[in-house]
PDB file of N, CA and C in Angstrom:
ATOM      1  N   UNK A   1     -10.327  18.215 -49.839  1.00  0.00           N
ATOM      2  CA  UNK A   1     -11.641  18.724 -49.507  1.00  0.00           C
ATOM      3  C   UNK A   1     -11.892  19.995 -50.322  1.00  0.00           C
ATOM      4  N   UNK A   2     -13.173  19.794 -51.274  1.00  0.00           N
ATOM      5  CA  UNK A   2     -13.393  21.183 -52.175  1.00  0.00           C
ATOM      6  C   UNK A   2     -13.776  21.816 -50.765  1.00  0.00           C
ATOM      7  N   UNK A   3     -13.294  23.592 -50.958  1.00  0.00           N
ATOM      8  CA  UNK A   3     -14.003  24.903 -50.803  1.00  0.00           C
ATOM      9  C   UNK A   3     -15.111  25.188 -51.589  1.00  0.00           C
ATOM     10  N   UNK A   4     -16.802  25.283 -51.530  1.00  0.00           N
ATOM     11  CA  UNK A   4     -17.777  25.601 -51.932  1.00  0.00           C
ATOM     12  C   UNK A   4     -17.886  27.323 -51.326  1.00  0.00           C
ATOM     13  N   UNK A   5     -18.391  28.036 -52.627  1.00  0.00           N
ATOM     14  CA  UNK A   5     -18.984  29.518 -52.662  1.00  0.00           C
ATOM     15  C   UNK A   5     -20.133  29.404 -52.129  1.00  0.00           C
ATOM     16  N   UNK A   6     -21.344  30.054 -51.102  1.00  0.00           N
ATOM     17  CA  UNK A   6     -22.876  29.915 -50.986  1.00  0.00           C
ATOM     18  C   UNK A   6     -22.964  31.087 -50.524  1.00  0.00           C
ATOM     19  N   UNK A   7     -24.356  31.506 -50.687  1.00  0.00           N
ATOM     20  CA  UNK A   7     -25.369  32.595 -50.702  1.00  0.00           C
ATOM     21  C   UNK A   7     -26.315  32.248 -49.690  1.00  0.00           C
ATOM     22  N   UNK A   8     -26.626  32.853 -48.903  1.00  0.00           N
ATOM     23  CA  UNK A   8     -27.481  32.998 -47.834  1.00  0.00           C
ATOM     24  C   UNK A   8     -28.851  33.542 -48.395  1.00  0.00           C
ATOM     25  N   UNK A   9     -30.101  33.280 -48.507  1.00  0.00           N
ATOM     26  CA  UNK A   9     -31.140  33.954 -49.351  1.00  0.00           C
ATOM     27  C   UNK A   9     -31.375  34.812 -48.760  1.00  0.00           C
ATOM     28  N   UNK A  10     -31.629  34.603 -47.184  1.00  0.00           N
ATOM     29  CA  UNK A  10     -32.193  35.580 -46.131  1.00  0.00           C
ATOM     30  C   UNK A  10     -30.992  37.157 -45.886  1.00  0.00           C
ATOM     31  N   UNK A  11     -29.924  36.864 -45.953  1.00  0.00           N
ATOM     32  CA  UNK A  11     -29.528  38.094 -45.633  1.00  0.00           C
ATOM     33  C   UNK A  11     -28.940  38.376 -46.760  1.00  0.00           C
ATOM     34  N   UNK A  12     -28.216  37.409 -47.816  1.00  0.00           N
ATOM     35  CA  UNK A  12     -27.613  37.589 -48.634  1.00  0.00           C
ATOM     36  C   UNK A  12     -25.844  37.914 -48.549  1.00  0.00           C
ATOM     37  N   UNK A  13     -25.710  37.323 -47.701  1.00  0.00           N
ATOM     38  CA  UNK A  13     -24.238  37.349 -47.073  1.00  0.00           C
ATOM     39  C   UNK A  13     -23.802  36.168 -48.031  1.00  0.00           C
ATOM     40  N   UNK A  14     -22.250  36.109 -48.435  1.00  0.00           N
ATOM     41  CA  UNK A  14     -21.856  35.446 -49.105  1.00  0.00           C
ATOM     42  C   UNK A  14     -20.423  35.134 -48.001  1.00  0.00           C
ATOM     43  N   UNK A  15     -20.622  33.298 -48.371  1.00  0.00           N
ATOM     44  CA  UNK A  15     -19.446  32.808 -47.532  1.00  0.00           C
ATOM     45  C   UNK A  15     -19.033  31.440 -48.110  1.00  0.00           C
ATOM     46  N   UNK A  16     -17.380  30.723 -47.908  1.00  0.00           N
ATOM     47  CA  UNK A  16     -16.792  29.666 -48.326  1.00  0.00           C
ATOM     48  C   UNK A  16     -17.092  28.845 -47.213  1.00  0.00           C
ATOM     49  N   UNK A  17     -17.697  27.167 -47.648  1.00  0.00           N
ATOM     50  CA  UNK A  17     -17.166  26.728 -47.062  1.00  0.00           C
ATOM     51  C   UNK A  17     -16.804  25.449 -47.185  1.00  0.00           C
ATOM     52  N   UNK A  18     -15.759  24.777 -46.047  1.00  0.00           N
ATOM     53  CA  UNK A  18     -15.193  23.474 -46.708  1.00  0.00           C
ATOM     54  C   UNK A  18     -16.346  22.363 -46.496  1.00  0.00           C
ATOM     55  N   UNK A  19     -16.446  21.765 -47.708  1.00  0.00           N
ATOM     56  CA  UNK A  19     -17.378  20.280 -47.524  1.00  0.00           C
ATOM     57  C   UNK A  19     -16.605  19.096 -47.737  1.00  0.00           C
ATOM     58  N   UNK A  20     -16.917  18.247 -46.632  1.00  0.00           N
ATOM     59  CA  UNK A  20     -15.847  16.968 -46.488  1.00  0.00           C
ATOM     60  C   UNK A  20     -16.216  15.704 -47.365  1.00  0.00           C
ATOM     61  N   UNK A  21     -17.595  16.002 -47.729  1.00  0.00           N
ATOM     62  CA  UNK A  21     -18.543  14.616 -48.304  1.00  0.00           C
ATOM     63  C   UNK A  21     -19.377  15.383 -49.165  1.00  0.00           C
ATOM     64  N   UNK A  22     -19.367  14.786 -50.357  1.00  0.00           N
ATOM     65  CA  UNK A  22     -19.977  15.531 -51.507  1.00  0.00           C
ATOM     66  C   UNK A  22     -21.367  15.786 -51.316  1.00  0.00           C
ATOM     67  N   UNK A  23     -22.694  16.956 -51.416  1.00  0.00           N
ATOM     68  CA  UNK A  23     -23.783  16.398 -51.165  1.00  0.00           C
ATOM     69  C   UNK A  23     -24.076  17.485 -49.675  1.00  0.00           C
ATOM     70  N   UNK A  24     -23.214  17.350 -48.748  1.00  0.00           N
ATOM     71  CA  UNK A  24     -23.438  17.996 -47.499  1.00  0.00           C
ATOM     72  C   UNK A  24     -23.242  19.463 -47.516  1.00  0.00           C
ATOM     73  N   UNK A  25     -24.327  20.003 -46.766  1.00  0.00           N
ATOM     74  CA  UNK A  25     -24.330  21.482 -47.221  1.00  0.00           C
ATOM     75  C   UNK A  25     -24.086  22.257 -45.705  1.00  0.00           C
ATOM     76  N   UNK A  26     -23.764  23.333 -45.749  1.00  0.00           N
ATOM     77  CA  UNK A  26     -23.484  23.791 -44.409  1.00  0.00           C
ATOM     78  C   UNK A  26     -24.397  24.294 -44.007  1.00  0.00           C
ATOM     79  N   UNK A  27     -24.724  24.286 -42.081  1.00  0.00           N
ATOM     80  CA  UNK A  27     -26.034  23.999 -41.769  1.00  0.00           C
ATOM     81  C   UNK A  27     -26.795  25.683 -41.639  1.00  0.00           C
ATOM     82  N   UNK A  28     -26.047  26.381 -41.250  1.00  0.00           N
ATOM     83  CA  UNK A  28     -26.617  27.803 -41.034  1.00  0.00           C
ATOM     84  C   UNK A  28     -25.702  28.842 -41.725  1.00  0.00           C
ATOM     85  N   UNK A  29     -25.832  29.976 -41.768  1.00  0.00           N
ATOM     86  CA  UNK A  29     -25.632  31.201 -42.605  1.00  0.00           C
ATOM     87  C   UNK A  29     -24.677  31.804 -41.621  1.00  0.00           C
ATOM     88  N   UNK A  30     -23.286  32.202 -41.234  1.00  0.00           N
ATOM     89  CA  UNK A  30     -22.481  32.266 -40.412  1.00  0.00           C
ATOM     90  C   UNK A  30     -22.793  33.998 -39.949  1.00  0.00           C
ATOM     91  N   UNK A  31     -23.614  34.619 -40.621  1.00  0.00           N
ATOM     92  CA  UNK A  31     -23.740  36.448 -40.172  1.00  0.00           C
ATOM     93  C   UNK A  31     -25.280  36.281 -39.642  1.00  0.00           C
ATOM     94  N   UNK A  32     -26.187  35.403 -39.991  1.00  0.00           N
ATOM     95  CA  UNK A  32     -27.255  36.233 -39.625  1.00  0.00           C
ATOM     96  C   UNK A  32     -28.262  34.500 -38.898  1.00  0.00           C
ATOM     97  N   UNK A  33     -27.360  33.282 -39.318  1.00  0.00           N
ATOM     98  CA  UNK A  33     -27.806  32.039 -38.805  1.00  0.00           C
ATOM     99  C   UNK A  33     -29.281  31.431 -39.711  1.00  0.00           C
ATOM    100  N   UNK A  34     -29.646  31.837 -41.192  1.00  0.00           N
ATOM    101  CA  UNK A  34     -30.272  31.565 -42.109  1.00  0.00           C
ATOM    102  C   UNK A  34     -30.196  30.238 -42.448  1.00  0.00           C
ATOM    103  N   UNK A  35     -30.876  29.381 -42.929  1.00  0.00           N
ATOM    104  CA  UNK A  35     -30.962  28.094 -43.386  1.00  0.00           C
ATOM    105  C   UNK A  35     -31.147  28.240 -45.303  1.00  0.00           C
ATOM    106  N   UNK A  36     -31.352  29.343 -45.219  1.00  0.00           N
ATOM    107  CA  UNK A  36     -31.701  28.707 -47.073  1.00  0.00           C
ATOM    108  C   UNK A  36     -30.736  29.373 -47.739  1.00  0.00           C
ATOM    109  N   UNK A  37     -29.923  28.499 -47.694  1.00  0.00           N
ATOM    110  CA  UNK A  37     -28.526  28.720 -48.526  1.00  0.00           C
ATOM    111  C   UNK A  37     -28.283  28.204 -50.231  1.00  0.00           C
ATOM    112  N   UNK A  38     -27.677  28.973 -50.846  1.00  0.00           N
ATOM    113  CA  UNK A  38     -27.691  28.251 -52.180  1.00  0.00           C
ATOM    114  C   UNK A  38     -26.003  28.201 -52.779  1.00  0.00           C
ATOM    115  N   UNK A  39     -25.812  27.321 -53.156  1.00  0.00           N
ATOM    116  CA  UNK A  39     -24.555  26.968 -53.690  1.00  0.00           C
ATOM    117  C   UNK A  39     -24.068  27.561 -54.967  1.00  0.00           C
ATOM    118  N   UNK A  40     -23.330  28.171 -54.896  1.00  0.00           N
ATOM    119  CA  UNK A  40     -22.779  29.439 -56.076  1.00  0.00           C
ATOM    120  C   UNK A  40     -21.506  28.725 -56.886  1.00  0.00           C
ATOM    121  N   UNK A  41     -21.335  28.663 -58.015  1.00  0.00           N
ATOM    122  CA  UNK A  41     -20.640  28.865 -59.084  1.00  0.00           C
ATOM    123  C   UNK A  41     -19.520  29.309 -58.570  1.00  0.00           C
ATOM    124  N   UNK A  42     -18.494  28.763 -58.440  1.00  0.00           N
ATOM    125  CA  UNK A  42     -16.946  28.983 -58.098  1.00  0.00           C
ATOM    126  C   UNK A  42     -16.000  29.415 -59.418  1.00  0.00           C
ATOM    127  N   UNK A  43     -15.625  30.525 -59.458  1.00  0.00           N
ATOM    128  CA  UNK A  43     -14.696  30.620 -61.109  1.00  0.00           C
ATOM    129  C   UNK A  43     -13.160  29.976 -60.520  1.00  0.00           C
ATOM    130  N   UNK A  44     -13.220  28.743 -61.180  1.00  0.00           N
ATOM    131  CA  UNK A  44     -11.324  28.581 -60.703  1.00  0.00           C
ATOM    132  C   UNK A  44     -10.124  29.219 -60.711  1.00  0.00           C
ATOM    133  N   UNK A  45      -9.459  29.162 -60.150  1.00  0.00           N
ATOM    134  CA  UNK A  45      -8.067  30.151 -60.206  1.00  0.00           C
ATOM    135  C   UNK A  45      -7.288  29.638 -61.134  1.00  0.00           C
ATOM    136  N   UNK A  46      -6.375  30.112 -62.337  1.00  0.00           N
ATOM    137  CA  UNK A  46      -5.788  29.765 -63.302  1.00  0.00           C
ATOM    138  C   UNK A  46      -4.525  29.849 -63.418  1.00  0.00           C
ATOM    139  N   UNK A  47      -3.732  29.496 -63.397  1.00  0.00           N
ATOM    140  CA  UNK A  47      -1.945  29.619 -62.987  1.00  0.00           C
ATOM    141  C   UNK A  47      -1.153  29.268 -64.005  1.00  0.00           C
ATOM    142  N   UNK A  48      -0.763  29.650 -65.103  1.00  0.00           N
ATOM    143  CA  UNK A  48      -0.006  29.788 -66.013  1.00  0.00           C
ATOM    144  C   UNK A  48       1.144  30.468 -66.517  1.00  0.00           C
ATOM    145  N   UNK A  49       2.423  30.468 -67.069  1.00  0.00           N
ATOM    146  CA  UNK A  49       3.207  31.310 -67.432  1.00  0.00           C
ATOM    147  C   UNK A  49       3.034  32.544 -67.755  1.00  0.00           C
ATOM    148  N   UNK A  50       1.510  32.359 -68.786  1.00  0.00           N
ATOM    149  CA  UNK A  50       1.377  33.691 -69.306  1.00  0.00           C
ATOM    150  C   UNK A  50       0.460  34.367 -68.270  1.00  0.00           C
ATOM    151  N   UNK A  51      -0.230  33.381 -67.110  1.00  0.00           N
ATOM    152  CA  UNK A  51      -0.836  34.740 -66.253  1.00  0.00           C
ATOM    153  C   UNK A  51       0.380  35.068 -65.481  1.00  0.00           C
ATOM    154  N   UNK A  52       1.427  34.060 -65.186  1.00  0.00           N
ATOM    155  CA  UNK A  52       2.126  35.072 -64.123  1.00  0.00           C
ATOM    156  C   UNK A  52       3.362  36.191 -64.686  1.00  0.00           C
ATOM    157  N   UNK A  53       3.665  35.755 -65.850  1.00  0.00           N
ATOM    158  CA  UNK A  53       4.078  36.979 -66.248  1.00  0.00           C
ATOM    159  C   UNK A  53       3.392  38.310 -66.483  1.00  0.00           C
ATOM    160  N   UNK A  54       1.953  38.352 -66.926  1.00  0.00           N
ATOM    161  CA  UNK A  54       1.285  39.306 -66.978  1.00  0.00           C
ATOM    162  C   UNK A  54       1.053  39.439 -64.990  1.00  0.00           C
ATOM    163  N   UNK A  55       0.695  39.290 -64.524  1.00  0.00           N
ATOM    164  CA  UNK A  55       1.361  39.552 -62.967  1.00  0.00           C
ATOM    165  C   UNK A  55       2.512  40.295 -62.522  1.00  0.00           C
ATOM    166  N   UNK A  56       3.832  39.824 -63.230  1.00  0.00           N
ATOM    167  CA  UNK A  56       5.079  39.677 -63.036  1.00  0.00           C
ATOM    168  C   UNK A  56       4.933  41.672 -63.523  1.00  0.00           C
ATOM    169  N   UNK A  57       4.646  42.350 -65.135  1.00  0.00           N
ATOM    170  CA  UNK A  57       4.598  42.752 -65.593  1.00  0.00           C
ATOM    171  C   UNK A  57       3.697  43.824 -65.043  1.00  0.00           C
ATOM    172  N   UNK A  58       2.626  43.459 -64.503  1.00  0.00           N
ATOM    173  CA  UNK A  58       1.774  44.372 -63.602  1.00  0.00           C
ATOM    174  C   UNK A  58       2.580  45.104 -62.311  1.00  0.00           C
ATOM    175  N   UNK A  59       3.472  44.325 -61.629  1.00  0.00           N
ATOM    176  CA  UNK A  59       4.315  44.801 -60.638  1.00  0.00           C
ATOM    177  C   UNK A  59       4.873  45.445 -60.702  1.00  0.00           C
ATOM    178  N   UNK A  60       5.459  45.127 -61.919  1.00  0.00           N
ATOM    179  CA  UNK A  60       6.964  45.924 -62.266  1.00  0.00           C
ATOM    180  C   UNK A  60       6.115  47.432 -62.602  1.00  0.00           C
ATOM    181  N   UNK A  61       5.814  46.996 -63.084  1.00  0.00           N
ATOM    182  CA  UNK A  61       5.124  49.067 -63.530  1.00  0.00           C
ATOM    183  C   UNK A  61       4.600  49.903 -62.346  1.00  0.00           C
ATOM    184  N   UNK A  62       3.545  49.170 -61.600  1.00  0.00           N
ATOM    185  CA  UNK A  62       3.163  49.731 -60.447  1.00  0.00           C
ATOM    186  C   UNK A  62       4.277  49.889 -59.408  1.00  0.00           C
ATOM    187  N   UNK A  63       5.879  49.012 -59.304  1.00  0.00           N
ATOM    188  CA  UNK A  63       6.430  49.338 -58.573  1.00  0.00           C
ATOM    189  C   UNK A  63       7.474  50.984 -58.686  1.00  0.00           C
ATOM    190  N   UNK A  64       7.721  50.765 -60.017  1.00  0.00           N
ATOM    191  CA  UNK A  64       8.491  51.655 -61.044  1.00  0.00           C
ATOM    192  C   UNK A  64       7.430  53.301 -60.980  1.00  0.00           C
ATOM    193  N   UNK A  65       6.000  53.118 -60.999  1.00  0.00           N
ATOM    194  CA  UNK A  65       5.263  53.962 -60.743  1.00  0.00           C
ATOM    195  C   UNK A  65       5.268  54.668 -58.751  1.00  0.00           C
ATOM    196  N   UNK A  66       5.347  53.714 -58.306  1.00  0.00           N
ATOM    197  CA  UNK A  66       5.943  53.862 -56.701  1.00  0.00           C
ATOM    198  C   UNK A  66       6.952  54.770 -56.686  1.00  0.00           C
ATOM    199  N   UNK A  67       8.162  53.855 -56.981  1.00  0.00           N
ATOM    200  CA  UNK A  67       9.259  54.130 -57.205  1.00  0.00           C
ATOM    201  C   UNK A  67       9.921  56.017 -57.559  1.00  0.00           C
ATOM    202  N   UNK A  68       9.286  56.353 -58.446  1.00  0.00           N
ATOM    203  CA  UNK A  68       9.345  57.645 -58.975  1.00  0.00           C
ATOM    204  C   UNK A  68       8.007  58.480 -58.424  1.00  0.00           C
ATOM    205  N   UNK A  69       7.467  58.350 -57.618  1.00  0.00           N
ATOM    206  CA  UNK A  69       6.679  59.401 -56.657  1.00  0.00           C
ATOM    207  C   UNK A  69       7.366  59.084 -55.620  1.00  0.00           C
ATOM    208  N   UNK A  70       8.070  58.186 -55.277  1.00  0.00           N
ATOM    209  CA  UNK A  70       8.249  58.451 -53.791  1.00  0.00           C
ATOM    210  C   UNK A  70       9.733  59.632 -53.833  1.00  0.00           C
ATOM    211  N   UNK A  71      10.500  58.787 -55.295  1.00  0.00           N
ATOM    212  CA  UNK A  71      11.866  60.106 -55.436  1.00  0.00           C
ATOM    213  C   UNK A  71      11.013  61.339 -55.273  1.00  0.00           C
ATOM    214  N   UNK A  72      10.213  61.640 -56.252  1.00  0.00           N
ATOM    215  CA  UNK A  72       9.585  62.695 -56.366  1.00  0.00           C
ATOM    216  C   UNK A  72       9.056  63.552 -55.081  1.00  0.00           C
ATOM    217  N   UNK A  73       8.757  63.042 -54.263  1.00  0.00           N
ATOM    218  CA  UNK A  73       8.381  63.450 -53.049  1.00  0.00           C
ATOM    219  C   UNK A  73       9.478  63.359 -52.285  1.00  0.00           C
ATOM    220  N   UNK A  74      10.511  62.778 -52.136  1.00  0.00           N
ATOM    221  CA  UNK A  74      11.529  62.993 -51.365  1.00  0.00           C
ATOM    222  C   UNK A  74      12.195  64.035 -51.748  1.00  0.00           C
ATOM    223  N   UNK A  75      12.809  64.788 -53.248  1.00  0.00           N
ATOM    224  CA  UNK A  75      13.273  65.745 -53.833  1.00  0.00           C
ATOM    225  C   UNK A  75      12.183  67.314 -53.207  1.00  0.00           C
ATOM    226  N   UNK A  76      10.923  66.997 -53.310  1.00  0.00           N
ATOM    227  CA  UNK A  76      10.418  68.317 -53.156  1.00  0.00           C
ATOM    228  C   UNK A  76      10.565  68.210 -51.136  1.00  0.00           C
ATOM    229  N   UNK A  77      10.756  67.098 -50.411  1.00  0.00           N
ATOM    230  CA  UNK A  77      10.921  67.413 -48.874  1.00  0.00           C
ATOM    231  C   UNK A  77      12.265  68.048 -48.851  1.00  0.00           C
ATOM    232  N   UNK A  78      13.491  67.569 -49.707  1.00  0.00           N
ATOM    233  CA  UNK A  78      14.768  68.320 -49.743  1.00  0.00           C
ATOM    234  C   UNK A  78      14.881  69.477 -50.030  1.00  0.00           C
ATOM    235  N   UNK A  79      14.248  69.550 -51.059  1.00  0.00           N
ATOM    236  CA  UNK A  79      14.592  71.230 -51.555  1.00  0.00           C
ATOM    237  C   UNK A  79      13.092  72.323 -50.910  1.00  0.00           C
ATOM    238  N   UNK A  80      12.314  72.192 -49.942  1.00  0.00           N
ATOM    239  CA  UNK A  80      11.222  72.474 -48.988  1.00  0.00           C
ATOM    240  C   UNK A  80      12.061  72.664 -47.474  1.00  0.00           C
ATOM    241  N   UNK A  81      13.156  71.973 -47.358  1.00  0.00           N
ATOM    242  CA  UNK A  81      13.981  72.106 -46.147  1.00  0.00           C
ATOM    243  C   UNK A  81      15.163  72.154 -46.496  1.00  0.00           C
ATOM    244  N   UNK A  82      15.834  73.001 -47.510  1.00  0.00           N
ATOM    245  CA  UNK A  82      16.897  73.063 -47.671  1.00  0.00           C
ATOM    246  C   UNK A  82      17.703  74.098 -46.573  1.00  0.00           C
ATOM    247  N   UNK A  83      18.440  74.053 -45.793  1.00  0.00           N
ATOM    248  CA  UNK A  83      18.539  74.919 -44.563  1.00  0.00           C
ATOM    249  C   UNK A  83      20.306  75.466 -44.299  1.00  0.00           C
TER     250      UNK A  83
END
């Protein structure tokens, strides 16, 4: 069963939802109960070696960036309570 993207015209709330039969649209707007809904352009999700290493690669830095503020902040609570 595709997940469809839609747009609510009236409030403009944006919501997924599952359609079981191609064609069938969902009946009301789930925030504000609108009928004129329009069906939005879904960008697919892409799963490849090279995205998940660039993933893989994103982590590692942001963790490594973690990593050395949190020493960093633990060194200045030690030597702040050295007693």
């Amino acid at each position: 069963m595709p997940i469809y993207e839609y747009r609510c015209q009236t409030c403009e709330e944006r919501f997924e939802e599952w359609v079981r039969k191609e064609g069938l649209t969902p009946d009301a707007c789930p925030a504000c109960g609108g009928t004129e809904l329009e069906r939005l352009l879904s960008t697919p999700r892409v799963h490849s070696d090279a995205t998940r290493a660039k993933g893989l690669a994103a982590a590692r830095k942001r963790d490594q960036k973690l990593g050395a503020d949190r020493e960093r902040a633990q060194r200045e609570y030690e030597l702040s309570h050295n007693d």
